[in-house]
Protein backbone atom coordinates (compact mmCIF):
# COMPACT_ATOMS: atom_id res chain seq x y z
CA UNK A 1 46.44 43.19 -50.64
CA UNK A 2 43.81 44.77 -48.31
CA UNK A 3 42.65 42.83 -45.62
CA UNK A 4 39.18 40.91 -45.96
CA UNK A 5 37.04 40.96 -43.96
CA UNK A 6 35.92 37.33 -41.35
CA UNK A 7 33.01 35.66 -42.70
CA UNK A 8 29.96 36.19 -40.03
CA UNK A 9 29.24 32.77 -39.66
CA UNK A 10 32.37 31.94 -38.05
CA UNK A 11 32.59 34.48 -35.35
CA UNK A 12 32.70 33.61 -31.91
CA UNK A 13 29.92 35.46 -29.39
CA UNK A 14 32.90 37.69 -28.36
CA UNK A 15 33.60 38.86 -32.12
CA UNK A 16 30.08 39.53 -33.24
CA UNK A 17 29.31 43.36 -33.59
CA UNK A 18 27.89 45.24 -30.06
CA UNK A 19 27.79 41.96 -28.28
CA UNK A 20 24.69 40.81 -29.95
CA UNK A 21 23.91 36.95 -28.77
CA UNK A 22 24.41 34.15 -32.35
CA UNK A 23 20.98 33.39 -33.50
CA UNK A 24 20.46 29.38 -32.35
CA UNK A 25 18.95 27.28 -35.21
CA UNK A 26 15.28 26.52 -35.02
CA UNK A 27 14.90 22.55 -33.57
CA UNK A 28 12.01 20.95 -35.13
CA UNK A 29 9.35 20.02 -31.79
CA UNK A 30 9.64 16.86 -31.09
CA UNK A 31 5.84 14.98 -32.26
CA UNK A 32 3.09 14.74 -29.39
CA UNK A 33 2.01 11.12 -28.75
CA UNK A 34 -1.65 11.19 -28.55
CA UNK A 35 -1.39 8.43 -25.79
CA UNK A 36 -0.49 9.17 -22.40
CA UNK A 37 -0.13 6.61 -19.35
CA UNK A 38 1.14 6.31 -15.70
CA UNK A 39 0.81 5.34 -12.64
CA UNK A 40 0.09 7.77 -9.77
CA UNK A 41 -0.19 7.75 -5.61
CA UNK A 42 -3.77 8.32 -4.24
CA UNK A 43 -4.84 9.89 -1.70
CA UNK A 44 -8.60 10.38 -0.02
CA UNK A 45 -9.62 12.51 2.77
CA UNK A 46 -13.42 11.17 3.26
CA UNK A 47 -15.76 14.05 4.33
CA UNK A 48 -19.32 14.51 5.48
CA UNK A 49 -20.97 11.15 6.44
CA UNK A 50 -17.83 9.11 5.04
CA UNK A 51 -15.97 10.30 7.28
CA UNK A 52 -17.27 9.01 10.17
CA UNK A 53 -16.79 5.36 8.97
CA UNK A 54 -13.74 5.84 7.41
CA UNK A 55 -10.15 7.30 7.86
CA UNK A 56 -7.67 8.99 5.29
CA UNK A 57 -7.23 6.50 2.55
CA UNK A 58 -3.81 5.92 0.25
CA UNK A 59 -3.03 3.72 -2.78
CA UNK A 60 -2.22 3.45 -5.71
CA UNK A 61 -3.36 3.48 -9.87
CA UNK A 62 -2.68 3.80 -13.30
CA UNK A 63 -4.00 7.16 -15.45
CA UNK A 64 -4.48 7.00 -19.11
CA UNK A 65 -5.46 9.62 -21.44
CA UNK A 66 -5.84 10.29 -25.29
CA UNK A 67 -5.55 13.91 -26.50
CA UNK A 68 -7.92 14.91 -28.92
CA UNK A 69 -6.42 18.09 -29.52
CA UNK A 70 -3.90 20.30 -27.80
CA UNK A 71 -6.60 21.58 -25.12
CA UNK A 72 -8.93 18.30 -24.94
CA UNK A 73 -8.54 14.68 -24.18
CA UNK A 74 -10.24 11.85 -22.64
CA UNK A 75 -8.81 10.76 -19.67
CA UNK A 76 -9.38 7.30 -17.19
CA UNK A 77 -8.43 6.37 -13.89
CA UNK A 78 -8.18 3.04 -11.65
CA UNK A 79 -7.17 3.01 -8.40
CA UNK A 80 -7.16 1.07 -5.40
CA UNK A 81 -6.83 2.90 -1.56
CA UNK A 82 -6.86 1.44 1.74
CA UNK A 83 -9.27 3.65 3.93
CA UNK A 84 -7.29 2.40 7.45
CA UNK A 85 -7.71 -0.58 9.37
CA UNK A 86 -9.25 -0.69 12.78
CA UNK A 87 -9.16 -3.62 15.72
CA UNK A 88 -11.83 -5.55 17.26
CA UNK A 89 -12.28 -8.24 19.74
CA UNK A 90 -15.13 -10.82 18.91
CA UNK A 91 -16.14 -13.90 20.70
CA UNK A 92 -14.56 -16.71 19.48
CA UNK A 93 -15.21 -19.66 21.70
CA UNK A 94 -16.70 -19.54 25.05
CA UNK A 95 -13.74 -21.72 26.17
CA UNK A 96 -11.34 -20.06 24.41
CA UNK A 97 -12.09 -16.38 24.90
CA UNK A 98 -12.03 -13.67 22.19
CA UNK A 99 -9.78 -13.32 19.33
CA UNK A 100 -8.83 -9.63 17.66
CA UNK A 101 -9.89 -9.13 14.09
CA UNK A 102 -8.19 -6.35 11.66
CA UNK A 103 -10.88 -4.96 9.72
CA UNK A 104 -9.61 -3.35 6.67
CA UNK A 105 -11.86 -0.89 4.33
CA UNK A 106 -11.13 -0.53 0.91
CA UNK A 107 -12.10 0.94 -2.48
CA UNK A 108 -11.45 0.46 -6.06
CA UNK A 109 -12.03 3.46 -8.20
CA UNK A 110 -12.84 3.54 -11.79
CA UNK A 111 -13.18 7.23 -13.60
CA UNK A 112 -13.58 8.11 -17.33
CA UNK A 113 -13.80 11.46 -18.84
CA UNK A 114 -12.94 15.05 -20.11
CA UNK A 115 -9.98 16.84 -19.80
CA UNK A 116 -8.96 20.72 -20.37
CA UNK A 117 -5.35 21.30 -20.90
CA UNK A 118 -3.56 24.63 -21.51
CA UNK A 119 0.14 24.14 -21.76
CA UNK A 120 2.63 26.45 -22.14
CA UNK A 121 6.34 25.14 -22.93
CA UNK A 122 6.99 23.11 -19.53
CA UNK A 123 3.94 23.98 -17.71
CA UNK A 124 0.44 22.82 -18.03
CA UNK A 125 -2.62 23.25 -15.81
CA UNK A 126 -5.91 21.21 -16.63
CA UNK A 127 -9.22 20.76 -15.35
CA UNK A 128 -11.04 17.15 -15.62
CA UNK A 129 -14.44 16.14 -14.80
CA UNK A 130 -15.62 12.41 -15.06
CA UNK A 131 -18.05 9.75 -14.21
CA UNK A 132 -17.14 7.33 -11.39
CA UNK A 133 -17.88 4.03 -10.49
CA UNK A 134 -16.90 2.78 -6.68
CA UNK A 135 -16.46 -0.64 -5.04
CA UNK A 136 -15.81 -0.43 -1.26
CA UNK A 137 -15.28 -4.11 0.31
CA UNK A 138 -14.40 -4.61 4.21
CA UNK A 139 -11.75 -7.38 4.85
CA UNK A 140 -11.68 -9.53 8.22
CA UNK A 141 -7.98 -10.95 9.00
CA UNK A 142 -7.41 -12.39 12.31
CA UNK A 143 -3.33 -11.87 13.06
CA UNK A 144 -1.26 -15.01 13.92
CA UNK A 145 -3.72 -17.32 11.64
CA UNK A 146 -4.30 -17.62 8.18
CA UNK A 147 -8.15 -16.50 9.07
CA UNK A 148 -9.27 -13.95 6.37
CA UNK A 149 -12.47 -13.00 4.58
CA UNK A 150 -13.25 -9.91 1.91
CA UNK A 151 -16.66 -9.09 1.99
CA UNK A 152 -18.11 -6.32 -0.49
CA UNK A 153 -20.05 -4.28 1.00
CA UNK A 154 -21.18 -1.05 -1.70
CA UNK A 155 -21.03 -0.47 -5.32
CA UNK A 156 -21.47 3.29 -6.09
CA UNK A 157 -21.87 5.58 -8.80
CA UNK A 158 -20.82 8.86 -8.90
CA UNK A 159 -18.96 12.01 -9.94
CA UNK A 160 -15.40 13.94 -9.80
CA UNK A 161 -14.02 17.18 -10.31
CA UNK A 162 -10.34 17.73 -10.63
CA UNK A 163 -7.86 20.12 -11.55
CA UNK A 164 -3.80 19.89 -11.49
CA UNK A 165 -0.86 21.42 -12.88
CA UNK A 166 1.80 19.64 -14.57
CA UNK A 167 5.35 20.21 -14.89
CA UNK A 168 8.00 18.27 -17.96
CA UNK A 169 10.27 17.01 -16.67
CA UNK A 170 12.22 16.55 -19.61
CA UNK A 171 13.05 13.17 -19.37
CA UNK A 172 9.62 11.84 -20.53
CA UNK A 173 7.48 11.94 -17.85
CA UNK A 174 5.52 14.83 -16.23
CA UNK A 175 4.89 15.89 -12.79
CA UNK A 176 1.08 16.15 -12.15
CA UNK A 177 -0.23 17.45 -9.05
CA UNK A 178 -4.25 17.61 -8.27
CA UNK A 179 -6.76 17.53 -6.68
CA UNK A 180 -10.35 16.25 -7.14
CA UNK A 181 -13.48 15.83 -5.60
CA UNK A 182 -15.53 12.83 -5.49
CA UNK A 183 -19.79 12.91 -5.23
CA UNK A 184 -20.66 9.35 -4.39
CA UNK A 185 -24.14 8.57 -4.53
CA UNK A 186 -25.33 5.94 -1.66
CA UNK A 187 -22.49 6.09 0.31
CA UNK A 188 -23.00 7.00 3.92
């Protein structure tokens, strides 16, 4: 009998004619979940007239956003950064002397608004711009005692820019890396 030729299907790499790579079956994508959420590090650099009664601030928050489609989504972010802490020595008693205070600044951050997304298969860049609302508060600890008061000292309106690429990491969560920048109104 003459001898048949091997069915295609079960040739190795190696046996398939000129070399040519097997075709891989299509995988279905898995479905995008409109909802997105996680928490992030913050960091602020004050500038202009913040600056001078403030230092480099870092915290922490939570980012939430819904896509609307696969290039827009409304996005929101909370966060809370400590601007520094400085030392001072008040009068506490004429007897006693002076005591040193820690005065801590710090800010809560609430944002809400666009974002532009183009993605392409593990990449993503996006550009976000939203309206801000800021609470900065001043808290007075004296160390050694259990001495502390939080006074709040501004609430603030204002404005961000942003813009970030992202990166899957293919275990569920993204890498996102921005930047924004913040127009508070009424803020020295």
């Amino acid at each position: 009998s003459p001898p048949t030729e091997p069915d295609e299907s079960s040739q190795t790499d190696e046996e398939l004619p000129w070399g040519a790579p097997r075709e891989e079956p299509e995988r279905p994508e898995r479905p995008r979940i409109p909802w997105q959420a996680g928490a992030h590090l913050a960091v602020g650099v004050p500038t202009g007239d913040f600056a001078d009664v403030s230092e480099v601030g870092a915290g922490l928050g939570v980012r939430a956003h819904y896509e609307l489609s696969s290039a827009l989504s409304i996005r929101g972010d909370a966060d809370f950064l400590n601007y520094g802490r400085t030392r001072q020595s008040i009068l506490f008693h004429p007897v006693y002397g002076t005591l040193v205070a820690e005065i801590t600044n710090q800010g809560y951050r609430a944002r809400l608004g666009p974002q532009l997304a183009m993605r392409r298969a593990r990449w993503g860049m996006y550009l976000a711009g939203q309206g801000s609302v800021y609470l900065f508060r001043a808290n007075t600890a004296i160390p050694g005692t259990t001495y502390s008061e939080s006074a709040d000292s501004e609430c603030a309106f204002g404005w961000v820019t942003g813009a970030g690429v992202q990166y899957d990491l293919g275990i569920g969560p993204w890498l996102d890396i921005g930047l924004s920048h913040h127009v508070i109104s009424g803020v020295p």
